[in-house]
N, C-alpha and C. Protein backbone atom coordinates (compact mmCIF):
# COMPACT_ATOMS: atom_id res chain seq x y z
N UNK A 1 111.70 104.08 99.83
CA UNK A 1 112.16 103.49 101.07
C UNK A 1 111.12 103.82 102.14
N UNK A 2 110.24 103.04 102.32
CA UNK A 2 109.21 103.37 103.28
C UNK A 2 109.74 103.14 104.28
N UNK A 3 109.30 104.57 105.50
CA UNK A 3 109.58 104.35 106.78
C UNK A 3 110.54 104.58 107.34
N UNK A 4 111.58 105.26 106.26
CA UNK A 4 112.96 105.86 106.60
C UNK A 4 113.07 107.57 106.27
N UNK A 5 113.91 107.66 107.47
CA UNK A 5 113.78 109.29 107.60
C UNK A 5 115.09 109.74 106.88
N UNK A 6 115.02 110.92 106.51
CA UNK A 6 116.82 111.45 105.95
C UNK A 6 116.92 111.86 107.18
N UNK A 7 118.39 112.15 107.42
CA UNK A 7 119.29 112.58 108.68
C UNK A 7 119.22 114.37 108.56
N UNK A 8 118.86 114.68 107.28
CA UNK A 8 118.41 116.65 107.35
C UNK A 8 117.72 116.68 107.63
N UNK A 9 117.70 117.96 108.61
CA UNK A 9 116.88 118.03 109.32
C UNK A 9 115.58 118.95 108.38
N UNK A 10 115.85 119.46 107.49
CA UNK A 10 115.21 120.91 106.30
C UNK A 10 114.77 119.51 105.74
N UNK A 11 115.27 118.05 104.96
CA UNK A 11 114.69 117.58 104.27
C UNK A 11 113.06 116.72 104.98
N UNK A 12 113.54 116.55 105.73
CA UNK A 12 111.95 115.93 106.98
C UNK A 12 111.09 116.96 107.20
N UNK A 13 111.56 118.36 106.78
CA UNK A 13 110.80 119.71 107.27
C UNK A 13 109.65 119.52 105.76
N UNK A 14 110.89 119.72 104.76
CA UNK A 14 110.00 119.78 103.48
C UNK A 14 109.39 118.52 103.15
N UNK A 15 109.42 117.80 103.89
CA UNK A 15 108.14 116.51 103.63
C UNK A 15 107.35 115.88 104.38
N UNK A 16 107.41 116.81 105.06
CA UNK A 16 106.11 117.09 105.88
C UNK A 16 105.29 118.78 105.05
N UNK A 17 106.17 119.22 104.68
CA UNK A 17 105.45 120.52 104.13
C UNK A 17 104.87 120.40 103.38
N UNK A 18 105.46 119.11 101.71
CA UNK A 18 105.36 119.24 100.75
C UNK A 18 103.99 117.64 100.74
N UNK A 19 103.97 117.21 102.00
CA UNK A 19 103.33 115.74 102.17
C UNK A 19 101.75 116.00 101.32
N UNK A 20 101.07 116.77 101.89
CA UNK A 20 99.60 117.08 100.84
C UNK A 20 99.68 117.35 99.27
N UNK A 21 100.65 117.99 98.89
CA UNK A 21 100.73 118.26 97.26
C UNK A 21 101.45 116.78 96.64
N UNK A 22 102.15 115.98 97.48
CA UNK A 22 102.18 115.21 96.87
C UNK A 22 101.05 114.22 96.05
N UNK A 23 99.68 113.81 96.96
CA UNK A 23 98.63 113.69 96.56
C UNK A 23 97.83 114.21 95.22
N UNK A 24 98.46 115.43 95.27
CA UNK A 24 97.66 115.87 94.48
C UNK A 24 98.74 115.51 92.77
N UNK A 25 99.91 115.79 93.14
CA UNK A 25 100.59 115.31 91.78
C UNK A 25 101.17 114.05 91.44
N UNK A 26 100.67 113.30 92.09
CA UNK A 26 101.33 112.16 92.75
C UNK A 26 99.89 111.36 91.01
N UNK A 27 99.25 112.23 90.42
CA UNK A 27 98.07 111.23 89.18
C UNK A 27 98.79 111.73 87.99
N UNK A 28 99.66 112.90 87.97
CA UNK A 28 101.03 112.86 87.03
C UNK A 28 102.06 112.55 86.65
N UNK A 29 101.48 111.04 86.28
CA UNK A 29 102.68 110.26 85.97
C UNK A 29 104.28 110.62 85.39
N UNK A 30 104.00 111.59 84.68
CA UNK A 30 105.21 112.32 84.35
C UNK A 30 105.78 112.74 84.84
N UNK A 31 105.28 113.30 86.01
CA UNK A 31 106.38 114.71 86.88
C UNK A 31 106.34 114.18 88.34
N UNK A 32 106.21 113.05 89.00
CA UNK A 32 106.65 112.79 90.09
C UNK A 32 106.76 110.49 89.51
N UNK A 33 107.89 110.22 90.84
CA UNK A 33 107.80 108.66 90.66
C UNK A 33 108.15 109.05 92.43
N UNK A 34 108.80 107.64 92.55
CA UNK A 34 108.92 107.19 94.35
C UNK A 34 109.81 106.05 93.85
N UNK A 35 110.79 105.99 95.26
CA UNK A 35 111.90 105.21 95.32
C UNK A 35 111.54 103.98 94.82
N UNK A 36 110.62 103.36 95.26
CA UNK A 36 109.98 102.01 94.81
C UNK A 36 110.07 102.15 93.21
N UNK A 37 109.69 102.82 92.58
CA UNK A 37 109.36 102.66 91.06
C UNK A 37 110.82 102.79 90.42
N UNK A 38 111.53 103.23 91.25
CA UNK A 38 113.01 104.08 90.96
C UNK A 38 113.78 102.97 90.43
N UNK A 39 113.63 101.96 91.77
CA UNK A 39 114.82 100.90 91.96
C UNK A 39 114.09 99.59 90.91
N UNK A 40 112.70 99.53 90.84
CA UNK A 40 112.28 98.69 89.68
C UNK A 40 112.62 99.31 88.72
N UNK A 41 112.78 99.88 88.07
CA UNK A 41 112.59 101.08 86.72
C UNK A 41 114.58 100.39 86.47
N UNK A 42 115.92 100.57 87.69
CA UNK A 42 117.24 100.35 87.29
C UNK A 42 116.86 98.99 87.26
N UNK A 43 116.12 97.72 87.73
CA UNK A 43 116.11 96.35 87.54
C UNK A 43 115.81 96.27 86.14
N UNK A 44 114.68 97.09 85.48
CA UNK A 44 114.10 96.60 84.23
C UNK A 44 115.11 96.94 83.24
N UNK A 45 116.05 98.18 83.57
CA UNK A 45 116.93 98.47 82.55
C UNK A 45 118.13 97.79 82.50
N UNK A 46 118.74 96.86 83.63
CA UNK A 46 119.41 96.16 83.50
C UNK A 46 118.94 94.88 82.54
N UNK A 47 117.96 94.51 82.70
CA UNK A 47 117.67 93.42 82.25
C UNK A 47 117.02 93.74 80.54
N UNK A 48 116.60 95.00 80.47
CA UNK A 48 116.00 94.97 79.32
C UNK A 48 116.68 96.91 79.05
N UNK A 49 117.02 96.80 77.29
CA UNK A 49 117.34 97.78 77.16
C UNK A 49 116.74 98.69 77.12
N UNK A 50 117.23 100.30 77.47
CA UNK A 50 116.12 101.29 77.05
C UNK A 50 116.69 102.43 76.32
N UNK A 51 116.50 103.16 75.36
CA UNK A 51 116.49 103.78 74.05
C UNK A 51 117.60 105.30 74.71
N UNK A 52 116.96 105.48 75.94
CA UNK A 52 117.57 106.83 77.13
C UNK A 52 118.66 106.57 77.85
N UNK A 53 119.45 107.49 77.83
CA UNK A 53 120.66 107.61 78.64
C UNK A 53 119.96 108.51 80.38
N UNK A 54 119.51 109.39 79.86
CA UNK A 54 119.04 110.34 80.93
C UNK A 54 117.65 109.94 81.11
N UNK A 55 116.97 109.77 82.02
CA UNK A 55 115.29 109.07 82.41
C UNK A 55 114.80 110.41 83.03
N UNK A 56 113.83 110.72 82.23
CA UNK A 56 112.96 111.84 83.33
C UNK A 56 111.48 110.38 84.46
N UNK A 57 111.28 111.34 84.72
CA UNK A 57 110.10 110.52 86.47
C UNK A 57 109.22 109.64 85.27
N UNK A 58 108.77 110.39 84.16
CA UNK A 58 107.77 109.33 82.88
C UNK A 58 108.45 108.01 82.79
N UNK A 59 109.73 108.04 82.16
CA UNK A 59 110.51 107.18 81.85
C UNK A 59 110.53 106.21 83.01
N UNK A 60 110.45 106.66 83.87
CA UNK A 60 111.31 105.66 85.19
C UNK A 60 109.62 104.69 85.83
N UNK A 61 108.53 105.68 85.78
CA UNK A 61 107.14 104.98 85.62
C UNK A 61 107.27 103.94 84.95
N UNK A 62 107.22 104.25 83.75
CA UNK A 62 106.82 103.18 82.60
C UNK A 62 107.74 102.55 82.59
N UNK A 63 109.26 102.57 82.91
CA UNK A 63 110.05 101.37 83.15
C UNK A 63 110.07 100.68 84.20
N UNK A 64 109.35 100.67 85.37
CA UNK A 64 108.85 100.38 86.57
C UNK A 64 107.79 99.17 86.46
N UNK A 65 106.65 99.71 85.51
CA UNK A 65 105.56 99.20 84.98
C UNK A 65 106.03 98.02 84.51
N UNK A 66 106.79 98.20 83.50
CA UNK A 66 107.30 97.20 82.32
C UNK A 66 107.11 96.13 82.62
N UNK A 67 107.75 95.40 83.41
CA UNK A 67 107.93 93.94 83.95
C UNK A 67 106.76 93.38 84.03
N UNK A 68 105.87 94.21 85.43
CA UNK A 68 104.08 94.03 85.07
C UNK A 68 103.71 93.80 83.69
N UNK A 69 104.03 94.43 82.65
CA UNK A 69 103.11 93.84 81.38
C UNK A 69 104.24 92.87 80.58
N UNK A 70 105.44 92.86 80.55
CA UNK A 70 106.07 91.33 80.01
C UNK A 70 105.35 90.09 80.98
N UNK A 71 105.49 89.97 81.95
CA UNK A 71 104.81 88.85 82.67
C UNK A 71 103.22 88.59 82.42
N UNK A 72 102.33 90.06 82.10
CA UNK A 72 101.25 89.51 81.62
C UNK A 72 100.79 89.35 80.04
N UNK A 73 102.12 89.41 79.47
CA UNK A 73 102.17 89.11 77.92
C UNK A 73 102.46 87.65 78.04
N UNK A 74 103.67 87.16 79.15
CA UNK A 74 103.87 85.53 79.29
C UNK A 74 102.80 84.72 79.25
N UNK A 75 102.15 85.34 80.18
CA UNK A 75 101.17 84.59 80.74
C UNK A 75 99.99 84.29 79.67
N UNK A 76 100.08 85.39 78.47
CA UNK A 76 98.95 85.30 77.15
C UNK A 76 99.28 83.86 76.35
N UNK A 77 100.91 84.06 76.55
CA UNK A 77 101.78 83.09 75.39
C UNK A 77 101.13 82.08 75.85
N UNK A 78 101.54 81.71 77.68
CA UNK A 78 101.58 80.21 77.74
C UNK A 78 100.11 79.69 77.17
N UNK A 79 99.05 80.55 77.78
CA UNK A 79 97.66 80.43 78.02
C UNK A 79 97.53 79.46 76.23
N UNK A 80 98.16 80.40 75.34
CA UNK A 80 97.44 80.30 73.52
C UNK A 80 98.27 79.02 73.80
N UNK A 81 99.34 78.60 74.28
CA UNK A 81 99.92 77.53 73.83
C UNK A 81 99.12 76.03 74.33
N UNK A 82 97.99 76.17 75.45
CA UNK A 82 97.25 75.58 76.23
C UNK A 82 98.15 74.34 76.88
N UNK A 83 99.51 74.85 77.99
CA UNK A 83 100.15 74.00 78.83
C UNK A 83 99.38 74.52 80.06
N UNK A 84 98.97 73.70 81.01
CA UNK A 84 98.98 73.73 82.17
C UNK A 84 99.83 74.45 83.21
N UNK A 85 99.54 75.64 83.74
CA UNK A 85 100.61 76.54 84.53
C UNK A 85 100.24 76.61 86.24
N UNK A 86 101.08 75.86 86.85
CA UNK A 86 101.17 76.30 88.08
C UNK A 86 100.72 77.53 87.94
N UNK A 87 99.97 78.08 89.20
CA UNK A 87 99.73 79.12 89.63
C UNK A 87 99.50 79.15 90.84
């Protein structure tokens, strides 16, 4: 949720505290995600099943991702099938 503050006042403290290390773990895909990837990650699992009941931050990445590579798998299909695609 970019651009929105929590109403704690300790949670705005610790993210501003914690704002530089995020950078730094923020290339470990495993151990951190962001709301954005969060709320794609419950779209993809609605729409497509996933094997996990419980999602660690990996899981919720790569189900985030997902959609990005079905759409550029579509896009292989139509291409081999040689129809003409709006774009």
């Amino acid at each position: 949720m970019r651009g929105l503050r929590s109403r704690t006042p300790l949670y705005n403290f610790l993210y501003v505290f914690l704002k530089p290390f995020y950078f730094l773990l923020k290339n470990l895909k495993s151990a951190v995600t962001n709301t954005d990837a969060i709320g794609q990650a419950m779209i993809n699992v609605t729409l497509h099943d996933y094997y996990k009941n419980i999602l660690d931050p990996g899981d919720i990445n790569k189900l985030a991702s997902m959609e990005l590579l079905i759409m550029r798998i579509r896009i292989k299909e139509l291409d081999s099938l040689k129809i003409p695609v709006r774009k």
